[in-house]
PDB file of N, CA and C in Angstrom:
ATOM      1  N   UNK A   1     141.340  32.224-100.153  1.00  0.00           N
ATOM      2  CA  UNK A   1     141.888  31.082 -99.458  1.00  0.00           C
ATOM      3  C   UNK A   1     142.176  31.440 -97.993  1.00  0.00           C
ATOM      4  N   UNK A   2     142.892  32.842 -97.712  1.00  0.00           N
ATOM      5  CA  UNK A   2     142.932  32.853 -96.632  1.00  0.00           C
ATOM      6  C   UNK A   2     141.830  33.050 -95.636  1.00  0.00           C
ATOM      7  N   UNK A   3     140.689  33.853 -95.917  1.00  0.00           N
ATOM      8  CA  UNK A   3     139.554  33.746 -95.592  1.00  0.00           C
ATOM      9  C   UNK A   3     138.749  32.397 -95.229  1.00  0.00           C
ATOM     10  N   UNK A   4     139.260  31.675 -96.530  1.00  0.00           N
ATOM     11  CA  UNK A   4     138.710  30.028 -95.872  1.00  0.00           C
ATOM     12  C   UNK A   4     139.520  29.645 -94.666  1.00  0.00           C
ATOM     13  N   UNK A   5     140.840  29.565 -94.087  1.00  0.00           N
ATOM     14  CA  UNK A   5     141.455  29.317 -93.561  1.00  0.00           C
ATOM     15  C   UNK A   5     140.826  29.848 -92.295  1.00  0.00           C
ATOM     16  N   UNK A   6     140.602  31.010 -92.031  1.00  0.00           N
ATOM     17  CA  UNK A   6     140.260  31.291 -90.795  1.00  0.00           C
ATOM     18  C   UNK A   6     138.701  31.000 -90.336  1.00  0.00           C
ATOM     19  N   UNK A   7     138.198  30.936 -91.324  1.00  0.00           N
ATOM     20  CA  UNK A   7     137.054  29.717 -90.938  1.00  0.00           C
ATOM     21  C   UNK A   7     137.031  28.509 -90.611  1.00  0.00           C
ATOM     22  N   UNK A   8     138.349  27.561 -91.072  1.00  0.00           N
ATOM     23  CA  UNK A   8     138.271  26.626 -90.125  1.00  0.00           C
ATOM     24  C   UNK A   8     139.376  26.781 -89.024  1.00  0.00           C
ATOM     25  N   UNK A   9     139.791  27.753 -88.770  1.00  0.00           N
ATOM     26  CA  UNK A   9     140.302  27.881 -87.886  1.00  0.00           C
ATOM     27  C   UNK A   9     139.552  28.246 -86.215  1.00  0.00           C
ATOM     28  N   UNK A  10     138.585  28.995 -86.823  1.00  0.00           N
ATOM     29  CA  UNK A  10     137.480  29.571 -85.720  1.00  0.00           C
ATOM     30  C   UNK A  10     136.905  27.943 -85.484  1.00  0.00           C
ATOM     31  N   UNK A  11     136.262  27.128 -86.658  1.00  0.00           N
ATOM     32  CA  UNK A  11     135.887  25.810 -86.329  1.00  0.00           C
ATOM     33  C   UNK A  11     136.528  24.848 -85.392  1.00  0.00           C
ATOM     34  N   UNK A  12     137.836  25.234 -85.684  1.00  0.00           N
ATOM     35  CA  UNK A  12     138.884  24.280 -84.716  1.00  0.00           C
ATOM     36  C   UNK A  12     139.679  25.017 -84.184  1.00  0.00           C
ATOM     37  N   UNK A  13     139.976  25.511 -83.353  1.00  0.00           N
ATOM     38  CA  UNK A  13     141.047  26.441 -82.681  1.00  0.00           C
ATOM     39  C   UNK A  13     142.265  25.844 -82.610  1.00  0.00           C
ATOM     40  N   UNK A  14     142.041  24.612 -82.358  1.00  0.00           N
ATOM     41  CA  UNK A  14     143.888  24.013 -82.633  1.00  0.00           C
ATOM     42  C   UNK A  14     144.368  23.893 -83.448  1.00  0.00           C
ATOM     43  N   UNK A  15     143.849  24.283 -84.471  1.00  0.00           N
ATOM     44  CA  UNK A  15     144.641  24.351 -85.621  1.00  0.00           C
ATOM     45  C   UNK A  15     145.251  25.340 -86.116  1.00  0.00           C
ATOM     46  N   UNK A  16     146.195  25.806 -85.015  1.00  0.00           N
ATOM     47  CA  UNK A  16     146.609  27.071 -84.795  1.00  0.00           C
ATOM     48  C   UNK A  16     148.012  27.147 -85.723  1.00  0.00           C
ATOM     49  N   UNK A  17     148.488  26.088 -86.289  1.00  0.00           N
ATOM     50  CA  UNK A  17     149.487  26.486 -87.202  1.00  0.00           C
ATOM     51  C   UNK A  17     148.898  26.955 -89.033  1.00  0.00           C
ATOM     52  N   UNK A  18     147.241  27.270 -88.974  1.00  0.00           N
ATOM     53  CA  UNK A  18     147.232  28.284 -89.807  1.00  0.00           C
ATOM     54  C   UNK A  18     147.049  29.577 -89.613  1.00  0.00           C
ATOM     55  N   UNK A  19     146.870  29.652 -88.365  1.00  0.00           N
ATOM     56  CA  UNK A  19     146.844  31.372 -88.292  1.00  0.00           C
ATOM     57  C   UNK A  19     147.939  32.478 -89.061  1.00  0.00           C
ATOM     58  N   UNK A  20     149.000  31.829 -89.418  1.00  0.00           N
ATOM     59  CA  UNK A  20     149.779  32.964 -90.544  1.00  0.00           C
ATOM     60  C   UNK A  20     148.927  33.027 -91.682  1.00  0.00           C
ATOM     61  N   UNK A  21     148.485  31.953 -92.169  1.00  0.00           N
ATOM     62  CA  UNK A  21     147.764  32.121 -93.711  1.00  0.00           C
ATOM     63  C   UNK A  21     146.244  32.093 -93.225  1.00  0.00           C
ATOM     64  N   UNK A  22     146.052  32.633 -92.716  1.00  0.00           N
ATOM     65  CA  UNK A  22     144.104  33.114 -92.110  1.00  0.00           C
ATOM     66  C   UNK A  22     143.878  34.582 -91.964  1.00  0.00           C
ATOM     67  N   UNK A  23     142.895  34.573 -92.382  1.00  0.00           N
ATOM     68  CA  UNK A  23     142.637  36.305 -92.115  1.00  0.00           C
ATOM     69  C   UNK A  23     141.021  35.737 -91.414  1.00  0.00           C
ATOM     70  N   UNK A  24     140.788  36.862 -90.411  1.00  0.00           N
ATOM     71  CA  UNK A  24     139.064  36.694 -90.095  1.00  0.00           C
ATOM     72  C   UNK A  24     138.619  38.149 -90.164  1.00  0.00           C
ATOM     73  N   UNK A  25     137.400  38.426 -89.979  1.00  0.00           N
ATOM     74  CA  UNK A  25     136.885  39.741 -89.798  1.00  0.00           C
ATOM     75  C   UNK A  25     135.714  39.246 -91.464  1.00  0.00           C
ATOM     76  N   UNK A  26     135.108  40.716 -91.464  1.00  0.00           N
ATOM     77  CA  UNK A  26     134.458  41.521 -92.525  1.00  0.00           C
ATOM     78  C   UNK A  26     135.624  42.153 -93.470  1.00  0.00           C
ATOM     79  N   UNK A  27     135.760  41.798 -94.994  1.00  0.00           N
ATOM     80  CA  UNK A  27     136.270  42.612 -95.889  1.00  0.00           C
ATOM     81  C   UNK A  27     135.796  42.772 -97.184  1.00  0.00           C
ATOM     82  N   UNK A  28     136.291  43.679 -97.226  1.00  0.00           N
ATOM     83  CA  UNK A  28     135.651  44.405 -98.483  1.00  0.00           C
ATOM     84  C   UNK A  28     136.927  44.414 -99.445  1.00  0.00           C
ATOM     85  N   UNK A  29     136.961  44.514-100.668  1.00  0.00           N
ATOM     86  CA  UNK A  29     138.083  44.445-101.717  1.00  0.00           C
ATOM     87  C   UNK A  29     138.497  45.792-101.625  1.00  0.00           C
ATOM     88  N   UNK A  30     137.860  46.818-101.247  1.00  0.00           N
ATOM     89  CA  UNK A  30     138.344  48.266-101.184  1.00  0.00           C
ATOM     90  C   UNK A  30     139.057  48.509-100.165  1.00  0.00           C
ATOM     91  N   UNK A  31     138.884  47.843 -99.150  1.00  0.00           N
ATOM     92  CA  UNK A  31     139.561  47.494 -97.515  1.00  0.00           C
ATOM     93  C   UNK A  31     140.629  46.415 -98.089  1.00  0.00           C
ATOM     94  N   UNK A  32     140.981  45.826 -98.307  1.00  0.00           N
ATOM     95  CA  UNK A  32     141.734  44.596 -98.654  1.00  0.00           C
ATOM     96  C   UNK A  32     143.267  45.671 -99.435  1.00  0.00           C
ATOM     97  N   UNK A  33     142.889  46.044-100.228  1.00  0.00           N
ATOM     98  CA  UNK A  33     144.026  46.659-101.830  1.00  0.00           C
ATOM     99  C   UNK A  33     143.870  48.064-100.593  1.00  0.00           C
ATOM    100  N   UNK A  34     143.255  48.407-100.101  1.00  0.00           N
ATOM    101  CA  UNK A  34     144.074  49.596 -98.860  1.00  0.00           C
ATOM    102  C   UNK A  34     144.785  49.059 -97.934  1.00  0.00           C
ATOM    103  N   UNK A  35     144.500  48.080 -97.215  1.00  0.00           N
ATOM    104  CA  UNK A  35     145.660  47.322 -96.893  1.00  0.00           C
ATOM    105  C   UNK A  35     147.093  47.300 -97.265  1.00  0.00           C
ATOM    106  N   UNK A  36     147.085  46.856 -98.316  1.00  0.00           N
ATOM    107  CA  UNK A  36     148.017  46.461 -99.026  1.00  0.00           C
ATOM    108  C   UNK A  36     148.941  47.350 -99.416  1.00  0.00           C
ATOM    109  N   UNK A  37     148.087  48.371 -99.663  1.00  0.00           N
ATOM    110  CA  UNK A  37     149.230  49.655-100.048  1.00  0.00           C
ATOM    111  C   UNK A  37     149.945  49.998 -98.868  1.00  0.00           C
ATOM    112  N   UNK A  38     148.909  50.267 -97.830  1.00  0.00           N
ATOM    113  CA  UNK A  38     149.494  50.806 -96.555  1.00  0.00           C
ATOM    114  C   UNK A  38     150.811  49.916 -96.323  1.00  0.00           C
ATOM    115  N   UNK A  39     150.583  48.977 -96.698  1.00  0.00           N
ATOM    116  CA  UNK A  39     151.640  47.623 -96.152  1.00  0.00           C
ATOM    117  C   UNK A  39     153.413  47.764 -96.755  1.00  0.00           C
ATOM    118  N   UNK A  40     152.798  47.745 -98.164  1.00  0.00           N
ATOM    119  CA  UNK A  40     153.437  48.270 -98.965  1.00  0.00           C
ATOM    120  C   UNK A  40     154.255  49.824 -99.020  1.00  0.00           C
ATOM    121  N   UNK A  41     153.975  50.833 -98.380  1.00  0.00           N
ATOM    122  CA  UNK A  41     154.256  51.801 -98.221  1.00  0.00           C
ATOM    123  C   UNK A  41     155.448  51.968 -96.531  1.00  0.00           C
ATOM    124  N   UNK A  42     155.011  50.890 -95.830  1.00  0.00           N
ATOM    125  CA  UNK A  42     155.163  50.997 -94.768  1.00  0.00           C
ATOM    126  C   UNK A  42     156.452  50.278 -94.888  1.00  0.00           C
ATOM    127  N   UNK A  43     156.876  48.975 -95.690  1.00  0.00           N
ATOM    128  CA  UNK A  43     157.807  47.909 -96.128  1.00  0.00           C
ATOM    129  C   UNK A  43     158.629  48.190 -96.964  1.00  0.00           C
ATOM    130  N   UNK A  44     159.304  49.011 -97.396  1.00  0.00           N
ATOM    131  CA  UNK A  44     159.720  49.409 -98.890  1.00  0.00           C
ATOM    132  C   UNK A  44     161.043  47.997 -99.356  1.00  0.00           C
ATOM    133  N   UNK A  45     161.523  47.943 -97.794  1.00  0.00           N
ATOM    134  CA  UNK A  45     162.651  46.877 -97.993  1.00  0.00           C
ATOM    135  C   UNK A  45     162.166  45.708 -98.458  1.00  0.00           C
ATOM    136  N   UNK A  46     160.969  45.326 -98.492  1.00  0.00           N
ATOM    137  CA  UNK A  46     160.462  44.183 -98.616  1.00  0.00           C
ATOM    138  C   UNK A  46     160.042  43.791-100.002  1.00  0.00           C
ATOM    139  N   UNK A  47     160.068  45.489-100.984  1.00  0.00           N
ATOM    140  CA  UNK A  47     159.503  45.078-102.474  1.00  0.00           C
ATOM    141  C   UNK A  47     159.983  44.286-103.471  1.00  0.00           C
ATOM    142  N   UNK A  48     161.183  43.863-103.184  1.00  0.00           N
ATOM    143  CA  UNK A  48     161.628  42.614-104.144  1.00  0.00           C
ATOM    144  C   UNK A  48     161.216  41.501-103.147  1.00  0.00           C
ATOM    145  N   UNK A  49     160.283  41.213-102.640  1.00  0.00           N
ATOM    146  CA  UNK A  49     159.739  39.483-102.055  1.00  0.00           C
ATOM    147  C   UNK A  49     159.017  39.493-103.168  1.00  0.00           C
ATOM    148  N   UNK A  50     158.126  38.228-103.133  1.00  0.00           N
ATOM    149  CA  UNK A  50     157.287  37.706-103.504  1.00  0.00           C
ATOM    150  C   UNK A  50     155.912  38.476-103.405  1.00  0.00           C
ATOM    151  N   UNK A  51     155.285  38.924-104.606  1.00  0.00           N
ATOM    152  CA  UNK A  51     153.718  39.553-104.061  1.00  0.00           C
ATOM    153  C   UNK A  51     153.263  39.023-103.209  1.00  0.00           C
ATOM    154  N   UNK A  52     153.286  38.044-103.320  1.00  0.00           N
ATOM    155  CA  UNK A  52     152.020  37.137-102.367  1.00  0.00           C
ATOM    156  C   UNK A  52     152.670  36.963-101.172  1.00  0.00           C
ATOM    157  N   UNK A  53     153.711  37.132-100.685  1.00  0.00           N
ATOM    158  CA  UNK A  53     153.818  37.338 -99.337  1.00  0.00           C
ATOM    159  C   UNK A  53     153.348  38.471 -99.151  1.00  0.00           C
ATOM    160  N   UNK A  54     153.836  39.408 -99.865  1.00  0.00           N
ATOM    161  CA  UNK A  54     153.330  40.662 -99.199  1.00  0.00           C
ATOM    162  C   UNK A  54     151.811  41.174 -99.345  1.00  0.00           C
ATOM    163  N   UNK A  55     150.751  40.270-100.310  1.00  0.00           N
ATOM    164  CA  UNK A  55     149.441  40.478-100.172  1.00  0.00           C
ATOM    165  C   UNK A  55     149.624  39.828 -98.865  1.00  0.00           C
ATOM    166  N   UNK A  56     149.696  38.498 -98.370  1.00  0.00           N
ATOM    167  CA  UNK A  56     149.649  37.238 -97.274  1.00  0.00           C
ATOM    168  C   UNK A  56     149.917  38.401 -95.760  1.00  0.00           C
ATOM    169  N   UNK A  57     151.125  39.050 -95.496  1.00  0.00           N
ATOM    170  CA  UNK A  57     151.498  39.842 -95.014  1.00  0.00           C
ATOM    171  C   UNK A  57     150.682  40.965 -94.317  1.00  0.00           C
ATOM    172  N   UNK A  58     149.736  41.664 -95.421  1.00  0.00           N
ATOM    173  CA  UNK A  58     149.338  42.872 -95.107  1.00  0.00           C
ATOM    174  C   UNK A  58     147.940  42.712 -95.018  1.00  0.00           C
ATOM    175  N   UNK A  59     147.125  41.451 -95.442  1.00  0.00           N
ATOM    176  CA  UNK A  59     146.365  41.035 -95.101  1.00  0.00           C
ATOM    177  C   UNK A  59     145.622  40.139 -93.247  1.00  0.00           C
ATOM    178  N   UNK A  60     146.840  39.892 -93.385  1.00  0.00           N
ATOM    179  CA  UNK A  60     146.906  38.774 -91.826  1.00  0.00           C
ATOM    180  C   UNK A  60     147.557  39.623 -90.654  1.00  0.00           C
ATOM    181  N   UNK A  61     148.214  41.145 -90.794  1.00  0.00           N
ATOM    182  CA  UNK A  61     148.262  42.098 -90.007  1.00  0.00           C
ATOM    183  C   UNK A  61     147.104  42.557 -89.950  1.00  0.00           C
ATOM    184  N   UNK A  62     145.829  43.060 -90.719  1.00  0.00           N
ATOM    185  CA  UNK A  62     145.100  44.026 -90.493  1.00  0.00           C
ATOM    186  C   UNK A  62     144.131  42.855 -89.931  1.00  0.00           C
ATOM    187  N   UNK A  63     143.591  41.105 -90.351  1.00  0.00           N
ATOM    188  CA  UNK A  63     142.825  40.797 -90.120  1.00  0.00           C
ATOM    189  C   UNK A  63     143.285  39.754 -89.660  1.00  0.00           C
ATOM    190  N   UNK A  64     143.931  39.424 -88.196  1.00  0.00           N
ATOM    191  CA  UNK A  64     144.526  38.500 -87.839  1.00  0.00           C
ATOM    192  C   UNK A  64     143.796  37.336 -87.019  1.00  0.00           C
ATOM    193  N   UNK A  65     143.216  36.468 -87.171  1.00  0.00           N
ATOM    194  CA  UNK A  65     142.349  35.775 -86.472  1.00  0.00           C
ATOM    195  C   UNK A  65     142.921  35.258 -84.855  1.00  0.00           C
ATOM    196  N   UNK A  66     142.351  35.559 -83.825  1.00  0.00           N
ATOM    197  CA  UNK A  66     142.248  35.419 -82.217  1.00  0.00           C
ATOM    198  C   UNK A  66     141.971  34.497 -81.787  1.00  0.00           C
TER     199      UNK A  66
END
């Protein structure tokens, strides 16, 4: 989903209030879950949120659409 997001985001640039939930670039699922750990490792205060912020999170740091 977030991947879709930054596709239409590149389509429309003003639609700049999805850039939190957009990722752009090339990824790979092996790149993605390394992410995540790193993210995860880096956040410790953060491990009682919600997974999915913190997939959302560590995803849209490494691949933040411009």
């Amino acid at each position: 989903m977030m991947f879709g997001l930054g596709l239409v985001y590149k389509l429309k640039p003003d639609a700049a209030v999805l850039l939190p939930f957009a990722i752009c670039g090339e990824l790979s699922h092996a790149a993605m879950a390394q992410a995540f750990m790193n993210w995860a490792k880096a956040n410790p205060q953060k491990w009682e949120d919600d997974k999915l912020f913190g997939v959302m999170s560590a995803l849209s740091e490494n691949w933040p659409c411009k």
